[in-house]
Protein backbone atom coordinates (compact mmCIF):
# COMPACT_ATOMS: atom_id res chain seq x y z
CA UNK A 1 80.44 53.78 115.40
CA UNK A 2 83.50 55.76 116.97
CA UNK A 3 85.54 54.95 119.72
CA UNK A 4 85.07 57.99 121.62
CA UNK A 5 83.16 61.05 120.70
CA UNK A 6 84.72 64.13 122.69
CA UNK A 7 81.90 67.62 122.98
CA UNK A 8 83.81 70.41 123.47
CA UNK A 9 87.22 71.56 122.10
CA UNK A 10 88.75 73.68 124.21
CA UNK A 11 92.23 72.18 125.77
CA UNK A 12 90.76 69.32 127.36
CA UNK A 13 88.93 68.10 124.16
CA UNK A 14 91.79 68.71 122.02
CA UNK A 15 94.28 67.09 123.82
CA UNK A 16 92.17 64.18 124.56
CA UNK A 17 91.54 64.06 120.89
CA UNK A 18 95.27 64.26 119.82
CA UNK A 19 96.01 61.55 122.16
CA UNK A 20 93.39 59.25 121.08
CA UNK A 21 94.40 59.86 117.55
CA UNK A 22 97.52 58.98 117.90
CA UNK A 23 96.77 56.11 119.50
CA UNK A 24 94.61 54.89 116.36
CA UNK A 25 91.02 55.78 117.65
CA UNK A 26 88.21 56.79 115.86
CA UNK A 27 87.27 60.06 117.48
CA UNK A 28 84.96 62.78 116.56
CA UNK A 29 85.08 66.23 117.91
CA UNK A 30 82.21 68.37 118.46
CA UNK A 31 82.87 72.07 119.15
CA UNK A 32 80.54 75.13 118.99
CA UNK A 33 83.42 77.32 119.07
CA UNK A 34 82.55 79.54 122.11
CA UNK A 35 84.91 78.67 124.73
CA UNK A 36 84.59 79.98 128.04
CA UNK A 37 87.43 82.38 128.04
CA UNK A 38 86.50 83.58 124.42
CA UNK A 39 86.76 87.02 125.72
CA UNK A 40 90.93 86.76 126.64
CA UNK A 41 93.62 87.89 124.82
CA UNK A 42 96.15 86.32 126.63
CA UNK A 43 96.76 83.68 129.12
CA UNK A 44 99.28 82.53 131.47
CA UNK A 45 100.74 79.59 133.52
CA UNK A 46 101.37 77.54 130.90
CA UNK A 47 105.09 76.80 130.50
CA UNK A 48 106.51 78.04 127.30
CA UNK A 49 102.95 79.77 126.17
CA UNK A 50 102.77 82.45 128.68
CA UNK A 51 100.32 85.37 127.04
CA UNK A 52 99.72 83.33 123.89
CA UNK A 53 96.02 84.12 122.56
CA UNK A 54 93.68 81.08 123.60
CA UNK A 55 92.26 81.55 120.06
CA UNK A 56 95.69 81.21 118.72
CA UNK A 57 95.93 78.02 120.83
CA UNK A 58 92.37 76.33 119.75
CA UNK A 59 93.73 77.14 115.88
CA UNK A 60 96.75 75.23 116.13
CA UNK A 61 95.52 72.63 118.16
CA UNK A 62 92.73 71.75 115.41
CA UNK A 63 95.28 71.80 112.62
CA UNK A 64 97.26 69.64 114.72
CA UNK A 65 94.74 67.17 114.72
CA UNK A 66 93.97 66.94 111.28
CA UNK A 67 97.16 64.05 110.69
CA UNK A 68 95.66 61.90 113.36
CA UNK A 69 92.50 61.26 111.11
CA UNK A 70 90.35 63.09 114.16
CA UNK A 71 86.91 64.08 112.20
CA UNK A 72 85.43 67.64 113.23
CA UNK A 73 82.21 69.01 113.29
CA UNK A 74 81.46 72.68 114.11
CA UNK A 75 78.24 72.09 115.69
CA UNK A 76 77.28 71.52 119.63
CA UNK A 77 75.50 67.73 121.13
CA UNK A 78 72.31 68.84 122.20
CA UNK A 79 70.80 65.35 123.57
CA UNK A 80 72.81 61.92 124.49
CA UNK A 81 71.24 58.30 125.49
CA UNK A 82 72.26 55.14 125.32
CA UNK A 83 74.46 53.78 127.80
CA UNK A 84 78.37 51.72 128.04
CA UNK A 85 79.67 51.01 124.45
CA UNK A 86 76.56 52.30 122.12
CA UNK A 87 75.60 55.93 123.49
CA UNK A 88 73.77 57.89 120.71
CA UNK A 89 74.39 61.94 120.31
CA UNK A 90 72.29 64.36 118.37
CA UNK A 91 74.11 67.33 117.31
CA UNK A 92 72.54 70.61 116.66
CA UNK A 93 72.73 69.90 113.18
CA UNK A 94 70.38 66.59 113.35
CA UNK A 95 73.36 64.86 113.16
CA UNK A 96 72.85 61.15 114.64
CA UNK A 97 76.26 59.80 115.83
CA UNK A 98 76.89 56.64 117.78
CA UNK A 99 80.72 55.95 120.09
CA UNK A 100 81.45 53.70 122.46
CA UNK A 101 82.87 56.26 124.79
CA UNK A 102 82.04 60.00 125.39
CA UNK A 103 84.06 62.56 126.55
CA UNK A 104 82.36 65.98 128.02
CA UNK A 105 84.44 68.56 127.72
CA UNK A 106 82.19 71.65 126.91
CA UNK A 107 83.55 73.49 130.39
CA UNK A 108 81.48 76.08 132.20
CA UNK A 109 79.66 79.01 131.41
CA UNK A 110 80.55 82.55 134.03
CA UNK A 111 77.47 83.99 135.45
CA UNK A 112 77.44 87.71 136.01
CA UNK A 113 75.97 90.37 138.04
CA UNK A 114 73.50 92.30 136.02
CA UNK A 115 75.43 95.47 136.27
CA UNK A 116 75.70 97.32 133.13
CA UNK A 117 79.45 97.27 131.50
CA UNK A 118 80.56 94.31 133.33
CA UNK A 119 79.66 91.81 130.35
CA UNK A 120 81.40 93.82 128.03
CA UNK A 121 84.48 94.80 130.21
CA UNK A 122 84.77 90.92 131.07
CA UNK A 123 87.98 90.15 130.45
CA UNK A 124 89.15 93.69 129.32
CA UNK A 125 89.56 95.34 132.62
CA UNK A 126 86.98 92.99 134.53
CA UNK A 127 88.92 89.84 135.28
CA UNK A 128 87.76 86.15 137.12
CA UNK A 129 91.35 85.24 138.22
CA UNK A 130 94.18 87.02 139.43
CA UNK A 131 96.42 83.85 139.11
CA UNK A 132 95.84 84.75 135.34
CA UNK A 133 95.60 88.64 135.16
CA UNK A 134 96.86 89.27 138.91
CA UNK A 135 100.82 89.55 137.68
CA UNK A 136 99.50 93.02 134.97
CA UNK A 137 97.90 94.92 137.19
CA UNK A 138 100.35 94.02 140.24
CA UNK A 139 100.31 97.15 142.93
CA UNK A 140 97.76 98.99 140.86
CA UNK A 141 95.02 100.65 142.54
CA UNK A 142 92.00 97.31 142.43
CA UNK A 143 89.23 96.45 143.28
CA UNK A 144 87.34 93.07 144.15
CA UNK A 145 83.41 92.56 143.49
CA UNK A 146 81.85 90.11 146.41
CA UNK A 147 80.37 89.39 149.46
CA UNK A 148 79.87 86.98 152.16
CA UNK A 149 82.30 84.34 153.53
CA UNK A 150 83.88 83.34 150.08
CA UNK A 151 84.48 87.40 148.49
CA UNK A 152 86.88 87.60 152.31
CA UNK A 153 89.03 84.99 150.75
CA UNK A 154 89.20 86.22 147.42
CA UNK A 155 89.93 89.78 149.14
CA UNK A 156 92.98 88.27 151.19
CA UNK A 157 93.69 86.35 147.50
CA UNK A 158 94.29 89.30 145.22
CA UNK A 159 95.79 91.64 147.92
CA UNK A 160 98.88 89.43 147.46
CA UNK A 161 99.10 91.33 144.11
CA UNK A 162 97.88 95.05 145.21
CA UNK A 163 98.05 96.12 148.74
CA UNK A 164 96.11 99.12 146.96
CA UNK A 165 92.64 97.16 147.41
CA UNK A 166 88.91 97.69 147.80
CA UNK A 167 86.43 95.22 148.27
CA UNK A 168 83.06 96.36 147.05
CA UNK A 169 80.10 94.17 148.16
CA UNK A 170 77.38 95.83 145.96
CA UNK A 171 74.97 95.76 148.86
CA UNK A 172 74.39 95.64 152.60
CA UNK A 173 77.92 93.41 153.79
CA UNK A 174 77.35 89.64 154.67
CA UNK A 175 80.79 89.18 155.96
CA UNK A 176 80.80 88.88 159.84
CA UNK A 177 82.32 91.25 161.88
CA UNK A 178 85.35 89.38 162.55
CA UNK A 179 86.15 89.22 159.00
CA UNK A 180 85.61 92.49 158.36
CA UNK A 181 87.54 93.42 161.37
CA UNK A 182 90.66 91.63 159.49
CA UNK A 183 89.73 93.17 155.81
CA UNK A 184 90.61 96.82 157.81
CA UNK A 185 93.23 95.68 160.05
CA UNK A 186 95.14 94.79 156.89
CA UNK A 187 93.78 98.38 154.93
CA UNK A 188 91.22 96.80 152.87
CA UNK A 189 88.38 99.25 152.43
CA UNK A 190 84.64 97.99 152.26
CA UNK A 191 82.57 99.52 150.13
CA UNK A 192 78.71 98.39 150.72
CA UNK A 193 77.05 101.14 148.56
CA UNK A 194 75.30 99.19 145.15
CA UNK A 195 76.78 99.54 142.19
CA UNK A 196 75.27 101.35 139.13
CA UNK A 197 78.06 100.24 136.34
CA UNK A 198 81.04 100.17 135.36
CA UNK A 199 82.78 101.72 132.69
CA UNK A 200 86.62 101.79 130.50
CA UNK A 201 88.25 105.11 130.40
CA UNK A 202 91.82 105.92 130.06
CA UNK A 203 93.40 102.35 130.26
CA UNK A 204 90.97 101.92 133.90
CA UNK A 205 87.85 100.88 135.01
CA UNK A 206 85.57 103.71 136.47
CA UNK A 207 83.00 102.10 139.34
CA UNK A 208 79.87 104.03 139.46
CA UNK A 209 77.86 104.19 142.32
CA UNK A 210 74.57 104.85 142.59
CA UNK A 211 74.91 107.39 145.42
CA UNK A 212 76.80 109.28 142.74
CA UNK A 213 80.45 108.29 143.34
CA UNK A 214 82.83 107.05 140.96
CA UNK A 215 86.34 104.91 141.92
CA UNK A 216 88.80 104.83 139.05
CA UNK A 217 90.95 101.41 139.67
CA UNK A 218 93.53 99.71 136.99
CA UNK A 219 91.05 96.79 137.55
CA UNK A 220 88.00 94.51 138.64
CA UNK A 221 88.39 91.34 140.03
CA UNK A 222 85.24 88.96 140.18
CA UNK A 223 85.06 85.69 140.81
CA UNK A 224 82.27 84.17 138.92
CA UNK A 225 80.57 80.74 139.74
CA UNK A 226 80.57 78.73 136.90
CA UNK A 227 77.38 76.46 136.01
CA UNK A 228 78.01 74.04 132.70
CA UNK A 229 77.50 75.18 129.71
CA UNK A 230 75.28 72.25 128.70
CA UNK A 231 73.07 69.90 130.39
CA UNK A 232 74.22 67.05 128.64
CA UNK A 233 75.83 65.68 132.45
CA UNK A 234 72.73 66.09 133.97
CA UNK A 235 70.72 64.11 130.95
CA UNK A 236 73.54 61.36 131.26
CA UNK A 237 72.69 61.46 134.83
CA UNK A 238 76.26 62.14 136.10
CA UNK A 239 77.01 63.17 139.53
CA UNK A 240 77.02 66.72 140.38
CA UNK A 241 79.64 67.96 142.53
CA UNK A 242 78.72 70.58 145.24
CA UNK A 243 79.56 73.52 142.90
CA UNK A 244 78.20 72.20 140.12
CA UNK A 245 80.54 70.90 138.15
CA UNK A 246 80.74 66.69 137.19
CA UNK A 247 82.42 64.62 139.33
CA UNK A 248 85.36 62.35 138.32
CA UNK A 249 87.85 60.42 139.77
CA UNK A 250 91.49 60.70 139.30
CA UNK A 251 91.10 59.19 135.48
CA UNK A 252 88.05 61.72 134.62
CA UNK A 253 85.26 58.83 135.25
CA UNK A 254 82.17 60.28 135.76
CA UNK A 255 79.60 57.82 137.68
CA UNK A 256 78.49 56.59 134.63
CA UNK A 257 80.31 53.90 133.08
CA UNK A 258 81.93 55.26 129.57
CA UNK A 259 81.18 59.02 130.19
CA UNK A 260 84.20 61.03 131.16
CA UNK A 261 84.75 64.76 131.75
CA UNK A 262 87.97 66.83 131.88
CA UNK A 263 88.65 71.05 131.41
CA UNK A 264 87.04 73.05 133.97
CA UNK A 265 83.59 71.17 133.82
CA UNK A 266 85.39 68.21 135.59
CA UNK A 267 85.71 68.21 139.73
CA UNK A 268 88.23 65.86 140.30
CA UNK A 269 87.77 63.66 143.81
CA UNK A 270 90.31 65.29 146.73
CA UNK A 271 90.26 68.89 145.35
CA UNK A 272 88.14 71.68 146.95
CA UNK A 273 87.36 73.58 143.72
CA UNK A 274 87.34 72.64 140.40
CA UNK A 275 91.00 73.79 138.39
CA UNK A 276 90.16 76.46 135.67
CA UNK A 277 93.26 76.80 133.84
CA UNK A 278 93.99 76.03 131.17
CA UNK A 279 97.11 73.61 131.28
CA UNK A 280 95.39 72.01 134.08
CA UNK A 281 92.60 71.17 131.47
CA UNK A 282 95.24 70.31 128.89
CA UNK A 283 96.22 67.77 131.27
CA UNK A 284 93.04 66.24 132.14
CA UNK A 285 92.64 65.58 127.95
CA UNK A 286 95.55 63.92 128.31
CA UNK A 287 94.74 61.80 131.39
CA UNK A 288 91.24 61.33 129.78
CA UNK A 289 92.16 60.03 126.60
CA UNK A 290 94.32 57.59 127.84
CA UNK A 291 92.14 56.01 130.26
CA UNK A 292 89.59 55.71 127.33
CA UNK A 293 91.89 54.27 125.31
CA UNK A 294 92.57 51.31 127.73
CA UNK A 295 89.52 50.85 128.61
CA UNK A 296 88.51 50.39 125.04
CA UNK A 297 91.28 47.90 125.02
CA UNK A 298 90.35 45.87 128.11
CA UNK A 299 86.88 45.71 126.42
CA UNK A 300 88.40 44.53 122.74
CA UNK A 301 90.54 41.70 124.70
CA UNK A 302 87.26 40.12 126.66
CA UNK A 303 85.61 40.29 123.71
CA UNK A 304 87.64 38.38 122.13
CA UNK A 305 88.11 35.88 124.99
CA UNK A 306 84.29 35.60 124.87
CA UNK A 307 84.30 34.43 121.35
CA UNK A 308 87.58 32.03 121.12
C-alpha cells in the first residue's frame, strides 16, 4: 500500500514526488515517458533554466529522486477504482498497485489539423505558444493558424512579438466583421484560402496553398486545444472543466476525495485557461504534494484517536 501513487512524470509529478519523498512517503511514480512537449528543445520562463532541454530536465529530476526512496516504473495506469484511502491502479504492465492517494499528472495531449508537415514541424518551426518561442522569432515575418472568435485573440497575442503577421484561417473566415475590421486596421493580413502543407526550408516554414501559393515565414504559431492524454479522470469520475481539463481547487483537489491533479491537465478554480508551462506545473507538484501529505496526516491522527 503507498501513500500516494503519482501517473505522470513530467514537472508536476516529479516535484510532487520529490516533495513527498522528502517528507517520508511512500510514493510510486508511473511515467510512460512521452511528455507533451517531447518535441522541444528548449524552454523558457523558468528562472535560472531558461532554454534548458525539457528532456534534460525530466533526467535530472528522476535521478534526483532516487535518495528520497521514490520507486519508478516506466509503464502508464491504464484503469483506477477504488475510492478514499484504498484506490487500486493497473498499469500497462498488469501491474496491480494499491495507495491511499493518487495524483494525475499525465497532462494533455495537442490535437492537430490534418495538414501534412505540421506534425512533424511541431515544435521545429510550428510552435503552440509564443510566451515560449515568441522571444526567437521576435519581428520575423509569422504567421498564426486559426479562426473564429478565439484565433482574433491569439492574432492580437503574437503580434506583440512580430508586427510582420498573417493570420491564416485555412477556410472560409468565422471571425465577424468587426474583428476583422480591427485584424486590418492594425496590418494583419487574412488569409482564408485552405492550406495544402507546410514545409522546412532554409531555417523557415514554407505555407502551401492549395490555390498554388506559397508564404515563406520564420514561423507558425498554432494554438492547439489540449484533450488529456488519458481517461483515467473521466473513469475516476472527476469533474471536467469547460475545456477539458480536471478541475481542482487551489490545493489540486479534484471532486473526488483523494484524487488530485496538477501540470497542465489541472484547471485550477478562478483561472480562465488552464497554465501550460512548465514552472507553473512545477509548482502545482509542489502545492500537490503537500496537501497530500497533510491530508495523509490528518487521516493517521483520527485514526489513532479512533483507536485510543
Amino acid at each position: 500500500m503507498y501513500d500516494a501513487v503519482i501517473i505522470g512524470g513530467g514537472p508536476a509529478g516529479l516535484n510532487a514526488a520529490q516533495l513527498l519523498g522528502r517528507a517520508r512517503r511512500n510514493v510510486l511514480l508511473c511515467d510512460t515517458g512521452k511528455p507533451r512537449n517531447a518535441a522541444s528543445h528548449a524552454m523558457h520562463g523558468f528562472l535560472s533554466r531558461d532554454g534548458f532541454d525539457p528532456s534534460e530536465l525530466r533526467r535530472i529530476g528522476r535521478s534526483e529522486l532516487e535518495k528520497y526512496g521514490i520507486d519508478i516504473r516506466d509503464h502508464g495506469a491504464i484503469r483506477i477504482s477504488g475510492s478514499l484511502d484504498r484506490f487500486t491502479v493497473i498499469l500497462d504492465s498488469g501491474e496491480k498497485i494499491e495507495a491511499r492517494r493518487l495524483l494525475l499528472a499525465f497532462g494533455m495531449k495537442d490535437q492537430l489539423p490534418e495538414i501534412e508537415g505540421l506534425r512533424e514541424l511541431w515544435g521545429r518551426g510550428v510552435f503552440p505558444c509564443p510566451y515560449c518561442d515568441g522571444w526567437e522569432v521576435k519581428d520575423e515575418p509569422l504567421a498564426a493558424l486559426g479562426n473564429g472568435a478565439k484565433a482574433l485573440t491569439f492574432a492580437f497575442l503574437l503580434f506583440k512579438w512580430s508586427r510582420n503577421l498573417i493570420l491564416c484561417t485555412n477556410g472560409s473566415s468565422e471571425i465577424d466583421a468587426q474583428g476583422q475590421g480591427a485584424l486590418r486596421s492594425s496590418g494583419i493580413e487574412i488569409k482564408e484560402t485552405p492550406l495544402k502543407k507546410i514545409e522546412a526550408a532554409d531555417g523557415a516554414v514554407h505555407l502551401v496553398f492549395i490555390d498554388g501559393t506559397v508564404l515563406k515565414k520564420r514561423a507558425l504559431f498554432f494554438h492547439s486545444p489540449g484533450i488529456p492524454s488519458s481517461d483515467l479522470a473521466h473513469q475516476l469520475g472527476c469533474n471536467m472543466s469547460e475545456g477539458g481539463a480536471v478541475a481542482v481547487n487551489a490545493m489540486c483537489q479534484t471532486s473526488i476525495p483523494g484524487v488530485y491533479a496538477a501540470g497542465d491537465l489541472a484547471h485550477p478554480d478562478g483561472l480562465p485557461f488552464p497554465p501550460a508551462s512548465v514552472i507553473v506545473a512545477a509548482g502545482q507538484g509542489a502545492i500537490a504534494g503537500r496537501a497530500i501529505d497533510r491530508e495523509l496526516l490528518v487521516a493517521d491522527l483520527e485514526a489513532s484517536q479512533r483507536t485510543a
